[in-house]
C-alpha atoms as a PDB file:
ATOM      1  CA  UNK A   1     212.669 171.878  33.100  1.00  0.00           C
ATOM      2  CA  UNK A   2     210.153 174.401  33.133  1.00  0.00           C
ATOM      3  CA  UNK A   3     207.310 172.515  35.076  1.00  0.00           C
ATOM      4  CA  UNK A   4     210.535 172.558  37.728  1.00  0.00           C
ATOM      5  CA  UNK A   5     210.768 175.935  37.541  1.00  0.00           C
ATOM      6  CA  UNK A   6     207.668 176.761  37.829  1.00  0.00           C
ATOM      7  CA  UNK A   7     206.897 174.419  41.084  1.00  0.00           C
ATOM      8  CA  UNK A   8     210.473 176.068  42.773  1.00  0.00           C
ATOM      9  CA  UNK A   9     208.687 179.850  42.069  1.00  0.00           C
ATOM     10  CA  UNK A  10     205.484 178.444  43.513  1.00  0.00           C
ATOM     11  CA  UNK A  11     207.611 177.076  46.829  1.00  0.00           C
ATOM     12  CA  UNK A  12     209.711 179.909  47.440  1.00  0.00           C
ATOM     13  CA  UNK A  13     207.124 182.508  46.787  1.00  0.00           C
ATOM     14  CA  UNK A  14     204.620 181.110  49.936  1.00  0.00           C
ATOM     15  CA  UNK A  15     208.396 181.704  52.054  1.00  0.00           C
ATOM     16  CA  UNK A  16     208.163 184.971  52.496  1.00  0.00           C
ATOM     17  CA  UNK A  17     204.727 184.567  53.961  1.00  0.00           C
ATOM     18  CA  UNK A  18     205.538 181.188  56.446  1.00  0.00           C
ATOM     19  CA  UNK A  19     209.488 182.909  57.283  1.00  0.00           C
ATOM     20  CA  UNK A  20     206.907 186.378  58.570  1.00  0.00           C
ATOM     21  CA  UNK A  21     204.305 184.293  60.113  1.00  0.00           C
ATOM     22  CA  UNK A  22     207.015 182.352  62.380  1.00  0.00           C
ATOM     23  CA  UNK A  23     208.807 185.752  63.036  1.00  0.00           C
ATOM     24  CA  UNK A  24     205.269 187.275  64.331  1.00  0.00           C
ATOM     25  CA  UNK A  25     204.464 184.390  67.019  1.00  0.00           C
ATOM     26  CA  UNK A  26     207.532 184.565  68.295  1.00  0.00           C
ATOM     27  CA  UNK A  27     210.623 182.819  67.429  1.00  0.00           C
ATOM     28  CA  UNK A  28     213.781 184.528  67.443  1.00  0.00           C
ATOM     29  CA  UNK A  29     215.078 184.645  63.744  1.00  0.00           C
ATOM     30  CA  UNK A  30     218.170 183.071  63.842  1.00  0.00           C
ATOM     31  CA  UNK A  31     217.531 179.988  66.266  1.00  0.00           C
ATOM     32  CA  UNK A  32     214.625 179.630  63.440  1.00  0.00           C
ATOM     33  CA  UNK A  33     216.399 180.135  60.176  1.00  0.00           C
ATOM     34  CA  UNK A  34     219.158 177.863  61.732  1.00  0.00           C
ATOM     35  CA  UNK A  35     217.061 174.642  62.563  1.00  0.00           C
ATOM     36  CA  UNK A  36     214.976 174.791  59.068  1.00  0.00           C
ATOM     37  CA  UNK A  37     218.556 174.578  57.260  1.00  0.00           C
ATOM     38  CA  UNK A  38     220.399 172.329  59.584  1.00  0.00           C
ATOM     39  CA  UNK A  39     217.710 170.075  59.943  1.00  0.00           C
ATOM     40  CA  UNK A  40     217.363 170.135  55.872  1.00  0.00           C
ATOM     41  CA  UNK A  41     220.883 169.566  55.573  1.00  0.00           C
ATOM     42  CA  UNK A  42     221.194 166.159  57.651  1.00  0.00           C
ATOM     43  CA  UNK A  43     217.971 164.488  55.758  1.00  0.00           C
ATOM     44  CA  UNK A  44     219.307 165.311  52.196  1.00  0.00           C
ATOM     45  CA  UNK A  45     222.895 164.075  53.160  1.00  0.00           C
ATOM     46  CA  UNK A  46     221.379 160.773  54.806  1.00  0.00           C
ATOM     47  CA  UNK A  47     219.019 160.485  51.897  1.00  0.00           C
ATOM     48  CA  UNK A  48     222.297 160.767  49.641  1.00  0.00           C
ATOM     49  CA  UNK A  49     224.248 158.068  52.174  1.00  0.00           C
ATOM     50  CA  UNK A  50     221.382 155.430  51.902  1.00  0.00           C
ATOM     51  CA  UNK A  51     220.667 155.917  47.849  1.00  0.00           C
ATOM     52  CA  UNK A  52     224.381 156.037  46.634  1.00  0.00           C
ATOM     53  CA  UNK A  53     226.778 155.649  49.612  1.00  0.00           C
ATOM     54  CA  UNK A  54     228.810 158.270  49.878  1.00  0.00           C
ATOM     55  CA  UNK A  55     228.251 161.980  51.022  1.00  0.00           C
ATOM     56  CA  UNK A  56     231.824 162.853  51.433  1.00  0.00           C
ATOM     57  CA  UNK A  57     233.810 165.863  49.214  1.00  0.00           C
ATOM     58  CA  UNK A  58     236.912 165.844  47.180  1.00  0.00           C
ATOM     59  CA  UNK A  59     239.883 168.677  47.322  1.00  0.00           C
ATOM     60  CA  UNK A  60     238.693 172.246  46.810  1.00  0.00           C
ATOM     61  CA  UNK A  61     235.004 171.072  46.779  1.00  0.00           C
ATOM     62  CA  UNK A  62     235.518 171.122  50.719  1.00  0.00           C
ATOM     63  CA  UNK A  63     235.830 174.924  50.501  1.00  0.00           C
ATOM     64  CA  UNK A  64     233.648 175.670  47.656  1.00  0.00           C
ATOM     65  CA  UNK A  65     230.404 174.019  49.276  1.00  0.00           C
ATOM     66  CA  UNK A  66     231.503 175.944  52.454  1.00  0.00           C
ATOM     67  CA  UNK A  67     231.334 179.941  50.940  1.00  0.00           C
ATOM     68  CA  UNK A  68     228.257 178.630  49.161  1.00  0.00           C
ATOM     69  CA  UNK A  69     227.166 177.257  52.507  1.00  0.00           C
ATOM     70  CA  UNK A  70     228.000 180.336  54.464  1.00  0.00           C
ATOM     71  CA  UNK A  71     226.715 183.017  51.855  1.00  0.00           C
ATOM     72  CA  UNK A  72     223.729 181.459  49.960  1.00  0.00           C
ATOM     73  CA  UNK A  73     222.373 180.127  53.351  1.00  0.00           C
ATOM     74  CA  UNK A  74     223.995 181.448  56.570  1.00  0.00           C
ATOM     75  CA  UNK A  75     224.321 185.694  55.222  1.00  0.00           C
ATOM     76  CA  UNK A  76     220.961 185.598  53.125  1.00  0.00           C
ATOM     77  CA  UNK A  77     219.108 184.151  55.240  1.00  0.00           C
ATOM     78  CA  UNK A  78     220.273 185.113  58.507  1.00  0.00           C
ATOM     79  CA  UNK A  79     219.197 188.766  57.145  1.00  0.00           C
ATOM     80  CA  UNK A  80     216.552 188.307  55.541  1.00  0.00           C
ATOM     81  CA  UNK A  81     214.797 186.545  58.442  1.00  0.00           C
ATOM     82  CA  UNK A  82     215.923 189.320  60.848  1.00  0.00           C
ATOM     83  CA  UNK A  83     215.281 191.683  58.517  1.00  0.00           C
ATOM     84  CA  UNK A  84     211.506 190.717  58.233  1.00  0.00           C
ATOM     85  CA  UNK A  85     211.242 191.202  61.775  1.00  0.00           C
ATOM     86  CA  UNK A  86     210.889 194.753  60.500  1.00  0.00           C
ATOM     87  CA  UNK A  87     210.185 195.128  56.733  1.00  0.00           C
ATOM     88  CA  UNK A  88     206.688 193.441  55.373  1.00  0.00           C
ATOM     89  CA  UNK A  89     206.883 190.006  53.549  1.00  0.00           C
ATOM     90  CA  UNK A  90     206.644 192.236  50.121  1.00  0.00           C
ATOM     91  CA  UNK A  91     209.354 194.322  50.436  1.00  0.00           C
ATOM     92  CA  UNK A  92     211.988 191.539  51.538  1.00  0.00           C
ATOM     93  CA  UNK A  93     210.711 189.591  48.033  1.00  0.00           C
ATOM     94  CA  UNK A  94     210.681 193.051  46.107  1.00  0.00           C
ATOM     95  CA  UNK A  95     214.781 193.054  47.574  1.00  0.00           C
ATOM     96  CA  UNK A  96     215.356 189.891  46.841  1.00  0.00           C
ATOM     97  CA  UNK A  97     214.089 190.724  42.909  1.00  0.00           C
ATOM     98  CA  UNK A  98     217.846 192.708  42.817  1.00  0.00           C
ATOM     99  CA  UNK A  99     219.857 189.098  42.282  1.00  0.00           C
ATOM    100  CA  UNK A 100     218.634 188.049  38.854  1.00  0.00           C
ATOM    101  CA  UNK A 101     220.547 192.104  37.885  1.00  0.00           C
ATOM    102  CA  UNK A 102     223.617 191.648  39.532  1.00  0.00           C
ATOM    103  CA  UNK A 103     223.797 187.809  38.316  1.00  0.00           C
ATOM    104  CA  UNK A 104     223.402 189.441  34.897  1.00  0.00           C
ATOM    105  CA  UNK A 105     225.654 191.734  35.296  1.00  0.00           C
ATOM    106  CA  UNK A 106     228.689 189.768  36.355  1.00  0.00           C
ATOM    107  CA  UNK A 107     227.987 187.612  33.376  1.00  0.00           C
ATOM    108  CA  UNK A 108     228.204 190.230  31.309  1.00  0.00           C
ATOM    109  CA  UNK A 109     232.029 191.109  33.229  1.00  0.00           C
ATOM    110  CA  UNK A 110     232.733 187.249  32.690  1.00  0.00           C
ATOM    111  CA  UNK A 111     232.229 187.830  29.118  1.00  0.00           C
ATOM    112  CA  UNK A 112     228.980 186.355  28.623  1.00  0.00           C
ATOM    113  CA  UNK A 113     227.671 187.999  25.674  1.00  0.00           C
ATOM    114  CA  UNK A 114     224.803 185.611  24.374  1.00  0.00           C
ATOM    115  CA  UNK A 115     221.406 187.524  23.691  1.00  0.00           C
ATOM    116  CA  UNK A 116     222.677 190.413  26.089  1.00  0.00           C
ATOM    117  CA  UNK A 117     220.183 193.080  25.151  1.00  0.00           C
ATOM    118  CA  UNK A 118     217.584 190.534  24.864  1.00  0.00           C
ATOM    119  CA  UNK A 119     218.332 189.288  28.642  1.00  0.00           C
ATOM    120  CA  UNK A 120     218.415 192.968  29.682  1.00  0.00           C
ATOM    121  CA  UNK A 121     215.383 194.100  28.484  1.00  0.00           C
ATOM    122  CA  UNK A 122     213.438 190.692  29.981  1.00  0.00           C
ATOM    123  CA  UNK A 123     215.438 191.616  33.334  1.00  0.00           C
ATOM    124  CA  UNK A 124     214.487 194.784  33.524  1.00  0.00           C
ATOM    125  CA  UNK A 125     210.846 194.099  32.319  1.00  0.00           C
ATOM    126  CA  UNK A 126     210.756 192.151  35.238  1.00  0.00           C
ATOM    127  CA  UNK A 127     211.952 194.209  37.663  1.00  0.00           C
ATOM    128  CA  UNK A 128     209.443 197.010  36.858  1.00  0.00           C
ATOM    129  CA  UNK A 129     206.309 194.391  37.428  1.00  0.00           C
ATOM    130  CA  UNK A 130     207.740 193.452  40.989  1.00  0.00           C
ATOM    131  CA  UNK A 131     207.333 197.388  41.268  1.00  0.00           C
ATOM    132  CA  UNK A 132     203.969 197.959  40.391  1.00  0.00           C
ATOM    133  CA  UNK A 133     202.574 194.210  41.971  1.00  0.00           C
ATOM    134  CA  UNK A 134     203.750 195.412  45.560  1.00  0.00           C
ATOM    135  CA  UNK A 135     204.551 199.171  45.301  1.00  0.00           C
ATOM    136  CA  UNK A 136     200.837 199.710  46.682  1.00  0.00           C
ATOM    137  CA  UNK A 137     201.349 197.502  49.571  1.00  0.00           C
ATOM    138  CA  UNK A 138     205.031 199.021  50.619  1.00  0.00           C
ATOM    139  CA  UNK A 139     203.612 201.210  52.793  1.00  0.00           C
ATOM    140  CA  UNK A 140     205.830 200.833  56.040  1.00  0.00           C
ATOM    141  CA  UNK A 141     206.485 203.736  58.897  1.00  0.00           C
ATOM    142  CA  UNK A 142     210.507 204.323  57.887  1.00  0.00           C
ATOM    143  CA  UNK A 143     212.442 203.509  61.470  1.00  0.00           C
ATOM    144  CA  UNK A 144     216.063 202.978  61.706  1.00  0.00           C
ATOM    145  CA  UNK A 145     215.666 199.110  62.223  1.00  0.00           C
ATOM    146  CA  UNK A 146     213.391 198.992  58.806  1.00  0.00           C
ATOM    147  CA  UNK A 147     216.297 201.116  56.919  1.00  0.00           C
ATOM    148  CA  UNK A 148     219.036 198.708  58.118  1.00  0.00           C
ATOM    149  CA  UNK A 149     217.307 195.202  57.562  1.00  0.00           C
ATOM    150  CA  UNK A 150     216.518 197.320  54.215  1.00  0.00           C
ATOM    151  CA  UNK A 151     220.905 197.881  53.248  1.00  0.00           C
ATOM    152  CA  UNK A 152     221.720 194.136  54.914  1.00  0.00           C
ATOM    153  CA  UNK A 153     219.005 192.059  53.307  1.00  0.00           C
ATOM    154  CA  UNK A 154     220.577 193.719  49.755  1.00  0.00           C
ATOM    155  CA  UNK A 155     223.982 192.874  50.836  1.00  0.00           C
ATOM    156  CA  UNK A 156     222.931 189.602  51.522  1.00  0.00           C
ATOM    157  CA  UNK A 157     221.758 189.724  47.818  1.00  0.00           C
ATOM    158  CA  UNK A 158     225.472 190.546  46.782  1.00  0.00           C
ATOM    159  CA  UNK A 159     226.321 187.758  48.723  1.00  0.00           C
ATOM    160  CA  UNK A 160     223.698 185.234  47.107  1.00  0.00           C
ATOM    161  CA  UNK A 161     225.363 186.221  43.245  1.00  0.00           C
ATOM    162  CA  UNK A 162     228.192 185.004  44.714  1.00  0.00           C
ATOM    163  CA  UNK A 163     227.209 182.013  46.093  1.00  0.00           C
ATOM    164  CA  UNK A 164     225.102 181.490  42.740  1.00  0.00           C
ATOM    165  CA  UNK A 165     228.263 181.892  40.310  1.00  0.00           C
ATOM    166  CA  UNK A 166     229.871 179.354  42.764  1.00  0.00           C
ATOM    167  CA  UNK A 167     227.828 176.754  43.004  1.00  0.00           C
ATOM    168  CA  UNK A 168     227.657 176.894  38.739  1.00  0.00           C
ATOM    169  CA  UNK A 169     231.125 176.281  38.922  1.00  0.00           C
ATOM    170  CA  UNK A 170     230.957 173.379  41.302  1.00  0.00           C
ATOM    171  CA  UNK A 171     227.991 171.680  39.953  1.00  0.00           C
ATOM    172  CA  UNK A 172     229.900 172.284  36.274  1.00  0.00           C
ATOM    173  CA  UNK A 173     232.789 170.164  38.103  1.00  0.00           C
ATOM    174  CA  UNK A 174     230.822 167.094  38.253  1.00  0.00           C
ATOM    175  CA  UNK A 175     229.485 167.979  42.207  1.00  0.00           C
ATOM    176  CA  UNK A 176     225.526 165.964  42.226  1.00  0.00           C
ATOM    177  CA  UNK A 177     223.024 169.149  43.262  1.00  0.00           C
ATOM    178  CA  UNK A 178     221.651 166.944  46.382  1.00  0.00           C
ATOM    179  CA  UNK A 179     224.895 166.613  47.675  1.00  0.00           C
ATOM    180  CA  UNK A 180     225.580 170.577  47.092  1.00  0.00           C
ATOM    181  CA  UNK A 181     222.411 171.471  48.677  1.00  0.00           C
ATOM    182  CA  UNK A 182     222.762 169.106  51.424  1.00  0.00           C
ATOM    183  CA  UNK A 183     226.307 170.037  52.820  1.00  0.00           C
ATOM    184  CA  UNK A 184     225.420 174.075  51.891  1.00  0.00           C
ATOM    185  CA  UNK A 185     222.343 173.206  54.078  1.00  0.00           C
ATOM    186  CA  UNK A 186     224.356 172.265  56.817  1.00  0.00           C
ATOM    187  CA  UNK A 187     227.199 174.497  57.038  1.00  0.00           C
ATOM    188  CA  UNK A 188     224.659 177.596  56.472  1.00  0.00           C
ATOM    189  CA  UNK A 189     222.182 176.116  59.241  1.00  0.00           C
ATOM    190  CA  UNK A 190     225.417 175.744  61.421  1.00  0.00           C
ATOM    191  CA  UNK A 191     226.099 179.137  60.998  1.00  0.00           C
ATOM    192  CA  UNK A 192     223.105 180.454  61.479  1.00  0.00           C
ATOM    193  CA  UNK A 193     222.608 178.199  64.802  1.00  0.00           C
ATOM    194  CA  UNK A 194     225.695 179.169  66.292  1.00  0.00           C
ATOM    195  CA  UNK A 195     225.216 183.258  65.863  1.00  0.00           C
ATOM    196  CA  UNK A 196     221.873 182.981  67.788  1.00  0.00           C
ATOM    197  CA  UNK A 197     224.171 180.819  70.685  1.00  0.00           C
ATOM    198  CA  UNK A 198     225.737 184.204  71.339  1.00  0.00           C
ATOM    199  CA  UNK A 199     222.922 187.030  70.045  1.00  0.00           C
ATOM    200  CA  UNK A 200     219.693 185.712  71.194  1.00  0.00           C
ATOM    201  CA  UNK A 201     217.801 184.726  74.321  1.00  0.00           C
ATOM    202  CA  UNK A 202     217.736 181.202  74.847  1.00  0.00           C
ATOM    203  CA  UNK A 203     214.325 180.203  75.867  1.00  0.00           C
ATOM    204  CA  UNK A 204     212.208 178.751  73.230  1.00  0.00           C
ATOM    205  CA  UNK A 205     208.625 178.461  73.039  1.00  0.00           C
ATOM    206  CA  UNK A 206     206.976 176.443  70.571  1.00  0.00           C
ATOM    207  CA  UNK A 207     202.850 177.230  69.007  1.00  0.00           C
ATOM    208  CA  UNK A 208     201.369 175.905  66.649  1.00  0.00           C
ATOM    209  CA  UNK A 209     202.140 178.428  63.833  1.00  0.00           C
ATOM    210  CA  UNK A 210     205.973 178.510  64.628  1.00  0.00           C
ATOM    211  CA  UNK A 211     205.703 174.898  64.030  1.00  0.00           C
ATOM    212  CA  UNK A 212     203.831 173.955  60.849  1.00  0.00           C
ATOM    213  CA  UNK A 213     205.746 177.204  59.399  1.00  0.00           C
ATOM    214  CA  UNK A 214     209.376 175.517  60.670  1.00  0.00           C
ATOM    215  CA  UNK A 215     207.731 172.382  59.241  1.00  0.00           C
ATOM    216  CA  UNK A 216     206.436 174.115  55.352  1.00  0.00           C
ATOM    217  CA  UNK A 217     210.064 175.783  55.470  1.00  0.00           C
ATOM    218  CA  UNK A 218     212.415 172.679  55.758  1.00  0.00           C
ATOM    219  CA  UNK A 219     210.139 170.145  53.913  1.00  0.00           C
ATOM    220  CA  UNK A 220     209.139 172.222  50.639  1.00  0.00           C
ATOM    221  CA  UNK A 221     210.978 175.781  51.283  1.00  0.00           C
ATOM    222  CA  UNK A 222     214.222 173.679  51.826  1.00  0.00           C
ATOM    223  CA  UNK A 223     214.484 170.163  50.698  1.00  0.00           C
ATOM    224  CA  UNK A 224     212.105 171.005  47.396  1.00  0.00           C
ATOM    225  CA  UNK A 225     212.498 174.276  46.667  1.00  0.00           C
ATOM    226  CA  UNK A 226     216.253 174.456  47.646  1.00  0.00           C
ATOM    227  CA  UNK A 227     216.846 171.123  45.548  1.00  0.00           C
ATOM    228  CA  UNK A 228     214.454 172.464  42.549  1.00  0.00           C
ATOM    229  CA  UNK A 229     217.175 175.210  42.237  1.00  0.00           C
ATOM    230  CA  UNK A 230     220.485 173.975  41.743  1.00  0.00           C
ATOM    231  CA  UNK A 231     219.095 171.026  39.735  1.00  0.00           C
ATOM    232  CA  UNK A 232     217.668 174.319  37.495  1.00  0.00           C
ATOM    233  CA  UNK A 233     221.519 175.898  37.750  1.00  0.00           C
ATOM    234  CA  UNK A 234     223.377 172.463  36.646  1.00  0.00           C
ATOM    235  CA  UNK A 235     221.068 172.118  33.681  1.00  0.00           C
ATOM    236  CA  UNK A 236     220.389 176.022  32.465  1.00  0.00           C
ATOM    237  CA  UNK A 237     223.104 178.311  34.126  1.00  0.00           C
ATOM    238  CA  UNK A 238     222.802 180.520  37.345  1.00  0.00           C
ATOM    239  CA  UNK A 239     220.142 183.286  35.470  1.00  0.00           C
ATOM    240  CA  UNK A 240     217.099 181.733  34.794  1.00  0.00           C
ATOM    241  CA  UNK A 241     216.918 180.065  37.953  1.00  0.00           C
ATOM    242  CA  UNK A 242     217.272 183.277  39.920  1.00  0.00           C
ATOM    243  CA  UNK A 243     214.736 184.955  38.155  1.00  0.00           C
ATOM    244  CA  UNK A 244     212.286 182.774  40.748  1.00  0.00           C
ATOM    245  CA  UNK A 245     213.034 186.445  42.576  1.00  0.00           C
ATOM    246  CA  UNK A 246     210.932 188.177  40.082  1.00  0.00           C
ATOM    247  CA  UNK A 247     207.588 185.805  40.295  1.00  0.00           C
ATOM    248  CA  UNK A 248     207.801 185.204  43.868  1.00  0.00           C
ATOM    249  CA  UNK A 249     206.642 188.676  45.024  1.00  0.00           C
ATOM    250  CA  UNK A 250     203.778 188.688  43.116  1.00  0.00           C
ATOM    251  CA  UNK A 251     203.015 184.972  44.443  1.00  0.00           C
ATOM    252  CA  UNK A 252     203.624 185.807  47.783  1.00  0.00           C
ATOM    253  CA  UNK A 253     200.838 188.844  47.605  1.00  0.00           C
ATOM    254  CA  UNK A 254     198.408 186.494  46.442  1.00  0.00           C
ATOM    255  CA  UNK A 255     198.984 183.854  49.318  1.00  0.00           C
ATOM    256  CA  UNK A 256     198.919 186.750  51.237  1.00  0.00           C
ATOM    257  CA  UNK A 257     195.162 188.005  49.952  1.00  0.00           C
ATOM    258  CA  UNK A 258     193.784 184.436  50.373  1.00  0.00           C
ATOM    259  CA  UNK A 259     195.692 183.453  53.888  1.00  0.00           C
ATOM    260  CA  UNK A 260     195.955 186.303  55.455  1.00  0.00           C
ATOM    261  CA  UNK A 261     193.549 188.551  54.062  1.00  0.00           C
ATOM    262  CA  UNK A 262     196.418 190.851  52.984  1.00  0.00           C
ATOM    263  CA  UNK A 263     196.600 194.190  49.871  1.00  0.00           C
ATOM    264  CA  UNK A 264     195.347 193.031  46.091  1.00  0.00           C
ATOM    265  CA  UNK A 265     194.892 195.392  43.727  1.00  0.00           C
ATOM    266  CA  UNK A 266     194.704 195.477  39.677  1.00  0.00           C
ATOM    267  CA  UNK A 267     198.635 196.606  39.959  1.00  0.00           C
ATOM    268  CA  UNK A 268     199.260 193.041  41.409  1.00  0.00           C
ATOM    269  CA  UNK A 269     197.935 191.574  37.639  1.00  0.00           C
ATOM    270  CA  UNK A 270     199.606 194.408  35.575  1.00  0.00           C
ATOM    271  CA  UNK A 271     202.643 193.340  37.519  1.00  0.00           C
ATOM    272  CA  UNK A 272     202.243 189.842  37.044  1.00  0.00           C
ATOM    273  CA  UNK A 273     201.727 190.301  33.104  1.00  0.00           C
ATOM    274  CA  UNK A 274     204.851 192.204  33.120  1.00  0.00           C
ATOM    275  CA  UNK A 275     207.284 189.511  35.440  1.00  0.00           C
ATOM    276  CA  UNK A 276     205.905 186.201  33.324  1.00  0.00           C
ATOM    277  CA  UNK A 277     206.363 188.592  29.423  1.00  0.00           C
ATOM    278  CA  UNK A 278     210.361 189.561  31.294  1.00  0.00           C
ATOM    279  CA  UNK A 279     210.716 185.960  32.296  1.00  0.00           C
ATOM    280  CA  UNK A 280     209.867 184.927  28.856  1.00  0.00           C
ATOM    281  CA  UNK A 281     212.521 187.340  27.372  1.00  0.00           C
ATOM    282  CA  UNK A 282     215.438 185.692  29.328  1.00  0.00           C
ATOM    283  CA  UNK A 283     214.139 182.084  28.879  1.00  0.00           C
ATOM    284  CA  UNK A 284     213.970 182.228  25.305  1.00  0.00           C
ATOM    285  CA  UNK A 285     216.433 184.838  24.438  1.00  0.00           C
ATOM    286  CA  UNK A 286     218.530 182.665  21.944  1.00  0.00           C
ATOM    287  CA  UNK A 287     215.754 181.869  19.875  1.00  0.00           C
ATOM    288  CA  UNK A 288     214.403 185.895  20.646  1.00  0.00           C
ATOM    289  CA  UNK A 289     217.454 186.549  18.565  1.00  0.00           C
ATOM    290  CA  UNK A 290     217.584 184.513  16.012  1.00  0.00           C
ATOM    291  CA  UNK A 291     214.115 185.171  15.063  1.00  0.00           C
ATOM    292  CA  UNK A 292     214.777 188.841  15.326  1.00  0.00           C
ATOM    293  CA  UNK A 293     217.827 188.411  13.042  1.00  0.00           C
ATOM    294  CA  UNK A 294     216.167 186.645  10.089  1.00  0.00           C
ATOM    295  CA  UNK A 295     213.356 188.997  10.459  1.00  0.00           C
ATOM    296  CA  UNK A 296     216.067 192.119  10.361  1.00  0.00           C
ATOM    297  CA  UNK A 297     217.635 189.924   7.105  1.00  0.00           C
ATOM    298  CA  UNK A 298     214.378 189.767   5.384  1.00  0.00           C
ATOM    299  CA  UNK A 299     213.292 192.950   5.789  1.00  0.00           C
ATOM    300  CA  UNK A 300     217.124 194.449   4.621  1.00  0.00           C
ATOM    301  CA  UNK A 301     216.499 192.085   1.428  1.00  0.00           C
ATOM    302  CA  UNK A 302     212.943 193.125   0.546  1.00  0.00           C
END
């Protein structure tokens, strides 16, 4: 599970970085979110078709895979890639680090009480490495635009705990996490490919960096990465794999460095140390608390 985890952070935090490089030569965000996810959508569903024979969904699963469809993919997405238009690649990932905090909080509303404090702390942890790993490199001249793609990309995030919590409870009702991503694929790409119909200009030219970043986004930032994570939510719950928000930052600032000759500092490894000890914290709270509790038992006994 953890060598799964660990390959989804490594996909989704070189996104930020191909999603920005697309944006810069050229392509109009939507029209380029859009295709990566529609695209996406139809090879998982014929992949599904050809392995097991059947792609189609039962009763309410028809409108639970379409909100997780249009929120997960269609409303994140759709801002986040026109918000990067003009916000750097490190504050979109530092925004992104907010899901993991409101997952964990609406847990904690749907009575989830297991290692609370110990998932807090981790979470928080966390949050404060993002901080210092890209706080240096935030610097950004504060325009209108920037503030707006700023309050949708964390609405977006709203939207994304939402989509999360749903697709638990789908995958929970016996729904395979191919055939979730594949149909969510395609009604978010859908989405996304009919808003820039009727917002954007129509002409589209194609270079060689729109394409191989297109290309890096639906083969590993989609059909990987995208798989990775609801295969991570059917077997350990919607938390630990959103905490992918917390590493990929600090990932994305060292692709940055060594692609694009981008900000590294020593606050990029204090930051790191910090996200992978608050990572550790939520993965292993349970056994966090046991430990703690026969420790707290021997030391009330001595």
């Amino acid at each position: 599970m953890y060598i799964v985890y660990g390959l989804m952070c490594l996909i989704f935090g070189t996104t930020f970085l191909a999603i920005k490089v697309g944006i810069e030569a050229g392509v109009s965000p939507f029209l380029f979110a859009g295709t990566r996810f529609f695209i996406a959508g139809v090879i998982v569903l014929v992949a599904v078709k050809l392995l097991y024979g059947k792609i189609s969904l039962r009763g309410e699963e028809y409108r639970d895979v379409l909100l997780v469809g249009i929120f997960m993919t269609g409303i994140m997405f759709g801002c986040l890639y026109w918000g990067e238009q003009y916000i750097s690649s490190s504050i979109a990932a530092l925004l992104a680090a907010t899901t993991p905090i409101m997952i964990g909080i609406v847990e904690w509303f749907q009575g989830s009480r297991e290692s609370v404090w110990i998932k807090g702390c981790g979470l928080f942890i966390s949050f404060i490495g993002v901080g210092v790993a890209v706080f240096p490199a935030l610097g950004i001249d504060v325009t209108k635009e920037a503030l707006l793609a700023v309050a949708g990309i964390l609405a977006a995030e709203v939207g994304c705990v939402f989509g999360t919590m749903k697709s638990k409870k789908i995958l929970a009702a016996g729904l395979s996490p191919a055939l979730l991503n594949g149909w969510q694929m395609l009604v978010g790409g859908s989405l996304l490919i009919m808003l820039s119909l009727a917002t954007e200009r129509t002409e589209v030219t194609i270079n060689y960096d729109i394409f191989f970043s297109w290309a890096y986004l639906v083969v590993f930032g989609s059909l990987v990465g995208h798989g990775s994570y609801y295969w991570l939510v059917n077997r350990a719950g919607p938390l630990l794999p959103s905490t992918w928000t917390y590493i990929s930052p600090v990932i994305a600032q060292f692709v940055g460095y060594y692609v694009l000759s981008e900000y590294l500092s020593i606050y990029s490894f204090i930051g790191v140390s910090l996200v992978l000890w608050g990572i550790f914290l939520v993965s292993r709270a349970g056994i966090l608390e046991v430990w703690l509790k026969k420790r707290l038992q021997s030391v009330v006994a001595s």
